[in-house]
C-alpha atoms as a PDB file:
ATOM      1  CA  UNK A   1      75.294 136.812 127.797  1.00  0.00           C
ATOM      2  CA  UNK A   2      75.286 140.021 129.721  1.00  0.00           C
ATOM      3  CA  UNK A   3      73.285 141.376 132.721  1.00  0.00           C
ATOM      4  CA  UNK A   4      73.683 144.769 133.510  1.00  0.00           C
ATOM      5  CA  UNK A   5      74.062 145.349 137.690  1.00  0.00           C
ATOM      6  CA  UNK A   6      70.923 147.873 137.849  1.00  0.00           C
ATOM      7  CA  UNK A   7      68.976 145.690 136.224  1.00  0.00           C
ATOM      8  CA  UNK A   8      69.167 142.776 138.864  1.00  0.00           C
ATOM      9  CA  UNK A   9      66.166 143.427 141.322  1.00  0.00           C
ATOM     10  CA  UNK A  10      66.775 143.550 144.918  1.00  0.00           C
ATOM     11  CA  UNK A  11      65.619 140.017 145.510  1.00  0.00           C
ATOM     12  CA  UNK A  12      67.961 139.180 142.948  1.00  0.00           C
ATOM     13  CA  UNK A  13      67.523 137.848 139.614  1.00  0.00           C
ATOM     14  CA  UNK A  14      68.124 133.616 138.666  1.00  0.00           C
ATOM     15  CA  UNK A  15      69.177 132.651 135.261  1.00  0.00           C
ATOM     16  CA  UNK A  16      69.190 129.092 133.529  1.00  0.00           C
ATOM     17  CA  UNK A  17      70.286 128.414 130.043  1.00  0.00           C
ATOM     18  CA  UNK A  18      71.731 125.669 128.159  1.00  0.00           C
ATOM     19  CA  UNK A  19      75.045 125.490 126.078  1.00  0.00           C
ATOM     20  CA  UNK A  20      75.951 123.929 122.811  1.00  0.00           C
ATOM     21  CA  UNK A  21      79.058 122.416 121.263  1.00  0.00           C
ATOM     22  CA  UNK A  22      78.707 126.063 119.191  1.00  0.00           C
ATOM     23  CA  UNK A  23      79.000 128.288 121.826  1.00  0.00           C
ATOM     24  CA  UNK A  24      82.201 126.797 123.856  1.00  0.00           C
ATOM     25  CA  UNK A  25      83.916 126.427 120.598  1.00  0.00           C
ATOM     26  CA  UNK A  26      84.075 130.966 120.377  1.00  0.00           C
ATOM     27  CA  UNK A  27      85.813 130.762 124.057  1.00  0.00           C
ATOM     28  CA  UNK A  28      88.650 126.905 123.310  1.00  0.00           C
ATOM     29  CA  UNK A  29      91.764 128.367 121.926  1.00  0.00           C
ATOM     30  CA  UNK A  30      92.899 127.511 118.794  1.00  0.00           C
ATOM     31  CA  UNK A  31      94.143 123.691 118.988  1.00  0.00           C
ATOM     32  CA  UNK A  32      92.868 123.576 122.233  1.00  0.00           C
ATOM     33  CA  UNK A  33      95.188 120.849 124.126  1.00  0.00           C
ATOM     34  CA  UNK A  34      92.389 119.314 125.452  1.00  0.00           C
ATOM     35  CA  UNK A  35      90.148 118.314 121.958  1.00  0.00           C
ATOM     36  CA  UNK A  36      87.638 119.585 124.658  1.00  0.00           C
ATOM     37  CA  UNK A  37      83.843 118.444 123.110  1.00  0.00           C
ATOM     38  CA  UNK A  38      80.442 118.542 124.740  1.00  0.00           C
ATOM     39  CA  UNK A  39      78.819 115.380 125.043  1.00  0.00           C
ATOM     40  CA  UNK A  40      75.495 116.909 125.772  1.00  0.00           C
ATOM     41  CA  UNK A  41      74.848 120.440 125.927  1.00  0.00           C
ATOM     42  CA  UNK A  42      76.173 122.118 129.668  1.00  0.00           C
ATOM     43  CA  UNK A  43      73.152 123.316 131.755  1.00  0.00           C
ATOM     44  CA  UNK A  44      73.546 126.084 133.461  1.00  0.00           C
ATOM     45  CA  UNK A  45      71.529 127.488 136.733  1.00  0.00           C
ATOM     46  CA  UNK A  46      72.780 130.592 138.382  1.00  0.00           C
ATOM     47  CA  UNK A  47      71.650 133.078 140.745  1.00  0.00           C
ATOM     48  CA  UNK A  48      72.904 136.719 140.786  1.00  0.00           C
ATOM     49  CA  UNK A  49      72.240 138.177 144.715  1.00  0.00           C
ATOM     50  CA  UNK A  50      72.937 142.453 143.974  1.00  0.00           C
ATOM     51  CA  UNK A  51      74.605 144.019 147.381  1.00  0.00           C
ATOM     52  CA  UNK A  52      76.084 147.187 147.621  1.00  0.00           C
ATOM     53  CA  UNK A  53      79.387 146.482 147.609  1.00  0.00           C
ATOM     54  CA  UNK A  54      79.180 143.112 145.641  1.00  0.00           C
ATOM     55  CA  UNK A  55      77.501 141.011 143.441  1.00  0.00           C
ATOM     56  CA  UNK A  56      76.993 137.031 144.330  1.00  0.00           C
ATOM     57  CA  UNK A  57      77.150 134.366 141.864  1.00  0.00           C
ATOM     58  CA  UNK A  58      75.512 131.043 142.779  1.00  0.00           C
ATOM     59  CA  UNK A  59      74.351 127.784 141.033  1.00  0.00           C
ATOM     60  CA  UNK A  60      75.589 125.038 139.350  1.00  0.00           C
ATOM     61  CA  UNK A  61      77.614 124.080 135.721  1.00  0.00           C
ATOM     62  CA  UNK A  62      76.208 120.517 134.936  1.00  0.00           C
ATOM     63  CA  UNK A  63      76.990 118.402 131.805  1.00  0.00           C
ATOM     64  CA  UNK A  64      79.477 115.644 130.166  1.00  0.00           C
ATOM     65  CA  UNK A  65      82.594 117.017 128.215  1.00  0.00           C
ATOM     66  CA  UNK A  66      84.820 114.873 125.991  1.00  0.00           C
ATOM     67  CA  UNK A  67      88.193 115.116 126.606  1.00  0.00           C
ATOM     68  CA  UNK A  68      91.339 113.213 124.860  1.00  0.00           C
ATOM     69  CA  UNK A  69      93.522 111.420 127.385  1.00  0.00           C
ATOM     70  CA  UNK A  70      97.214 113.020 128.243  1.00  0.00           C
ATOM     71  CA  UNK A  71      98.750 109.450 128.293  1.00  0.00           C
ATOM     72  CA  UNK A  72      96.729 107.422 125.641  1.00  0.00           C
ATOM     73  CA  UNK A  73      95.307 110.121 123.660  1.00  0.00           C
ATOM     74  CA  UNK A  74      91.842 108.006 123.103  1.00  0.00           C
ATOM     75  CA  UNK A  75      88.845 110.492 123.647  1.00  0.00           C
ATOM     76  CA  UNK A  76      86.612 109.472 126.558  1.00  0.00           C
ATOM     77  CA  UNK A  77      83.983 111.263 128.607  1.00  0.00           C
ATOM     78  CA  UNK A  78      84.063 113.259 131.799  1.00  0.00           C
ATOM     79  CA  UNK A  79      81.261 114.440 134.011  1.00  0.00           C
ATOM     80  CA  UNK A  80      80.862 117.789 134.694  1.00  0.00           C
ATOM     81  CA  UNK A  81      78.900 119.135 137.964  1.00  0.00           C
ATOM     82  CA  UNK A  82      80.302 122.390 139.235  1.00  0.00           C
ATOM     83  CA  UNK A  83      79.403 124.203 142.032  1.00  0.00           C
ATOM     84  CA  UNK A  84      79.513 127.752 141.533  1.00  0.00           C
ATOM     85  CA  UNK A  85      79.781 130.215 144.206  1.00  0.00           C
ATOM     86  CA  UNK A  86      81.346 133.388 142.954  1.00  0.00           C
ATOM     87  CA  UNK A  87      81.941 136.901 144.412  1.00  0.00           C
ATOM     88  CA  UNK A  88      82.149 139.858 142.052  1.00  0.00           C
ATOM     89  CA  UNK A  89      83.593 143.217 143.547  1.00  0.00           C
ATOM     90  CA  UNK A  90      84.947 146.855 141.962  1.00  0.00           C
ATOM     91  CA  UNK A  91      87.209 147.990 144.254  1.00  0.00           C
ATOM     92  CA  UNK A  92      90.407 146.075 142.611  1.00  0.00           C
ATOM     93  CA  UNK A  93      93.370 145.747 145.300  1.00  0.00           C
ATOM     94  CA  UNK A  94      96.558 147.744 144.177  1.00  0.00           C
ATOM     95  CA  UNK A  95      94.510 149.794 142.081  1.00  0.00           C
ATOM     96  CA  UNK A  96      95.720 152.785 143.796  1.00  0.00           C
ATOM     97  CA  UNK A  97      99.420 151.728 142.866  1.00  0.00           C
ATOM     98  CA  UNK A  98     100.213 150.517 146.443  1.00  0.00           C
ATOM     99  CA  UNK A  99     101.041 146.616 146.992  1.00  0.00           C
ATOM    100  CA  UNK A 100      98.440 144.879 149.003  1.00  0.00           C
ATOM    101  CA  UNK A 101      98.907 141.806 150.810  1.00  0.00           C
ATOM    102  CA  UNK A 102      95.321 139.782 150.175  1.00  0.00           C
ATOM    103  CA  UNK A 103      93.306 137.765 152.720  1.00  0.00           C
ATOM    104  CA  UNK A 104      92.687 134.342 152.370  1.00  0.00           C
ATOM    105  CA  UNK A 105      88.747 135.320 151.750  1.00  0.00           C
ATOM    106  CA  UNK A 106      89.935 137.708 149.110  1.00  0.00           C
ATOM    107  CA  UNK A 107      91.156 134.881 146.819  1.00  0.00           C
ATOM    108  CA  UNK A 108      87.551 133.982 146.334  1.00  0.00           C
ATOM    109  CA  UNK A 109      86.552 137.350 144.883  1.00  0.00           C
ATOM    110  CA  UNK A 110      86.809 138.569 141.064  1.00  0.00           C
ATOM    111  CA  UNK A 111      86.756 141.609 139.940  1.00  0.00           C
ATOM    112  CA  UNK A 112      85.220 143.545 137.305  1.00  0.00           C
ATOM    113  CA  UNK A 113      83.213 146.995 136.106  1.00  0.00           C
ATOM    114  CA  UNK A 114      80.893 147.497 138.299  1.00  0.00           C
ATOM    115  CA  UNK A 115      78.268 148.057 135.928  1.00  0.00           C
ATOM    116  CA  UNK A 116      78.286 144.859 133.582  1.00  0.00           C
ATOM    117  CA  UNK A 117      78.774 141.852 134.320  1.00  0.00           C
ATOM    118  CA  UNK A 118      80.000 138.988 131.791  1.00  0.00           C
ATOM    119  CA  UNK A 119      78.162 135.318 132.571  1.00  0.00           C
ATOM    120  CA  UNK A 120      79.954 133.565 129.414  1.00  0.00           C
ATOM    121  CA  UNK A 121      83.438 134.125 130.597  1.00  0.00           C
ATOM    122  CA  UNK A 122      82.316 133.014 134.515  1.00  0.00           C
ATOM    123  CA  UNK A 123      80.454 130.584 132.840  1.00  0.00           C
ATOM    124  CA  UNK A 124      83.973 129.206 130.655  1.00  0.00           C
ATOM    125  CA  UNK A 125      86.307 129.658 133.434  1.00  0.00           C
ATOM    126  CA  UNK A 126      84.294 127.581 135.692  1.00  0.00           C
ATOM    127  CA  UNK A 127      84.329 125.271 133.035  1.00  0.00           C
ATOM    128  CA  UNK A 128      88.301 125.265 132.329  1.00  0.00           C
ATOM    129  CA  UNK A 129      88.651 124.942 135.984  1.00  0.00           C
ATOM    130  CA  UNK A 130      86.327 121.778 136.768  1.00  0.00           C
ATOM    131  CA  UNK A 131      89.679 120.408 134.316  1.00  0.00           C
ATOM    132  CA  UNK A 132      92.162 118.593 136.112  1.00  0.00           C
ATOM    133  CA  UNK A 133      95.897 119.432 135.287  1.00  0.00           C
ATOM    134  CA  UNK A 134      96.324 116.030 133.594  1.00  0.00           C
ATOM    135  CA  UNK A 135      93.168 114.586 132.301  1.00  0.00           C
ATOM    136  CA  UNK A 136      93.500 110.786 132.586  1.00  0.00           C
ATOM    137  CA  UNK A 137      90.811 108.164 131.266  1.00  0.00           C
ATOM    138  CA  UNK A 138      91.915 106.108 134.163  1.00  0.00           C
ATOM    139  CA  UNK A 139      94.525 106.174 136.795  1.00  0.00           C
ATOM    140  CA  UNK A 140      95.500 103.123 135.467  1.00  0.00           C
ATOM    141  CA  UNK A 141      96.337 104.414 132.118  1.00  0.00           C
ATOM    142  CA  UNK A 142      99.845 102.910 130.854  1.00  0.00           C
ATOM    143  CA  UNK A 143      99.589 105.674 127.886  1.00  0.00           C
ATOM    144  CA  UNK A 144     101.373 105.131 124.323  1.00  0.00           C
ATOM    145  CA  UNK A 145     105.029 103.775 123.315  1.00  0.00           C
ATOM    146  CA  UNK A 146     107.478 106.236 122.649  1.00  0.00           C
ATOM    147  CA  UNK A 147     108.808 103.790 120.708  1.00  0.00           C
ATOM    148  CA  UNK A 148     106.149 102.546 118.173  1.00  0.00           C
ATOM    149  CA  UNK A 149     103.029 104.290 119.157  1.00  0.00           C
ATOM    150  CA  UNK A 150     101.214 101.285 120.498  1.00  0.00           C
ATOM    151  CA  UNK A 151      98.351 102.522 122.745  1.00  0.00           C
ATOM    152  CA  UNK A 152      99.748  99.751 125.927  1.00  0.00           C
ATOM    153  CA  UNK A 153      96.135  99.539 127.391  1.00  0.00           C
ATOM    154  CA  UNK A 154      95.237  97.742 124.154  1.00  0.00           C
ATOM    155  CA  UNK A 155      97.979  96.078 123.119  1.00  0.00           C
ATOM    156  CA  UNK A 156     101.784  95.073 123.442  1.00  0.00           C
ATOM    157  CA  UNK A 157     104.173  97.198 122.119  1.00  0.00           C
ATOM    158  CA  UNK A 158     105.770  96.160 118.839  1.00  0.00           C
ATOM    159  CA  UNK A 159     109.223  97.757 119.445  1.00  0.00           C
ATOM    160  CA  UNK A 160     111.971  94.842 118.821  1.00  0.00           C
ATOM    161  CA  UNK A 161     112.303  92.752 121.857  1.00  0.00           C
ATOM    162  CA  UNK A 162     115.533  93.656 123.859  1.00  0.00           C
ATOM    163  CA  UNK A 163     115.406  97.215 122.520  1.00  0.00           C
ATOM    164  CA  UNK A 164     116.296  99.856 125.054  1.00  0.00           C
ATOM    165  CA  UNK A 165     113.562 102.609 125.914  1.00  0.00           C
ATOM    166  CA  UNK A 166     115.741 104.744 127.500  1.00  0.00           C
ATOM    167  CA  UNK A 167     116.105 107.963 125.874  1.00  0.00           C
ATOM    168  CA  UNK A 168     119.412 108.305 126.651  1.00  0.00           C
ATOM    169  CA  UNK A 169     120.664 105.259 124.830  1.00  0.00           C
ATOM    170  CA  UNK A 170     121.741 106.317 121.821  1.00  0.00           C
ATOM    171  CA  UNK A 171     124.204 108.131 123.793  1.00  0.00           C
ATOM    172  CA  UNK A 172     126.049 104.633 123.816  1.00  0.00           C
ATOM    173  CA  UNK A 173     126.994 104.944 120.315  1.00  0.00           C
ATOM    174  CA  UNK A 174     128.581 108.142 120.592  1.00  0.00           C
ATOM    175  CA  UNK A 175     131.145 107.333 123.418  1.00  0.00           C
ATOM    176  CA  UNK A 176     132.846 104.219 122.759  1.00  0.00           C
ATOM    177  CA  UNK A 177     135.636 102.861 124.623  1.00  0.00           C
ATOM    178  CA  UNK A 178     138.423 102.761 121.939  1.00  0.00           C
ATOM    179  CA  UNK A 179     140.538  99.339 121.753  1.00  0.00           C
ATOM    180  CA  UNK A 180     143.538  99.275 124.456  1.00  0.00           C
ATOM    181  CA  UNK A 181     141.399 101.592 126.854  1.00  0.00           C
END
């Protein structure tokens, strides 16, 4: 979706709209590290404010994604409910060539045409940032084995008993002390 910036009214102009498993599929990169799913389609409530030298974004990303665990792998859900709160300004810093030192208030601000303004990619980049780094089921995850696959938080792992999971130990074999050493 696009809103052109003279067609926002003075009083500003509120949008709400819903999105499908279709429409964050065109923005997840192909084999998208995260198996990223929605689990119900993401509301969406914003509310464009028009100054003259800025355009604020307000509202709120709600839903429930599916994500696949970074340590077991097993899908699970995770709640979604973003605050947005987003400032949208033309002048870009450096634009002039010059290096520019920004403000800590500055780091808030994105930047774009000043005539056009983009809600699907605000809308996805809110959502990609809501992600945490490493997306756990649990804290208390205890992942897969290296060894045999065995997902440890719902079973034992079937690697022979007094095997050695350290990576490094097939770096025994190579150095052997030779007899009379």
């Amino acid at each position: 979706m696009r809103v052109r910036v003279d067609e926002i009214p003075e009083s500003g102009r509120s949008l709400s709209f819903y999105w499908d498993q279709e429409t964050l599929a065109r923005f997840l990169p192909e084999g998208d590290p995260f198996g990223l799913k929605l689990s119900s389609p993401v509301s969406v409530v914003l509310f464009l404010d028009r100054r003259t030298d800025h355009v604020r974004i307000t509202g709120t990303i709600t839903g429930t994604l599916e994500v696949a665990c970074h340590r077991c792998l097993e899908p699970f859900t995770f709640p979604l409910d973003e605050r947005v709160d987003i400032y949208l300004v033309t002048d870009k810093p450096g634009e002039r060539g010059d290096e520019v030192e920004l403000q800590a208030e500055e780091l808030f601000h994105e930047f774009f045409d000043g005539e056009v303004i983009d809600v699907d990619i605000l809308v996805v980049e809110q959502i990609f940032l809501a992600l945490p780094v490493k997306v756990l089921c649990s804290e208390e995850c205890k992942g897969i084995c290296p060894g045999c696959g065995a997902n440890l938080n719902e079973e034992a792992c079937r690697c022979k008993s007094g095997a050695s999971r350290s990576p490094f130990a097939g770096l025994a074999v190579v150095k052997k002390p030779k007899s009379g050493e």
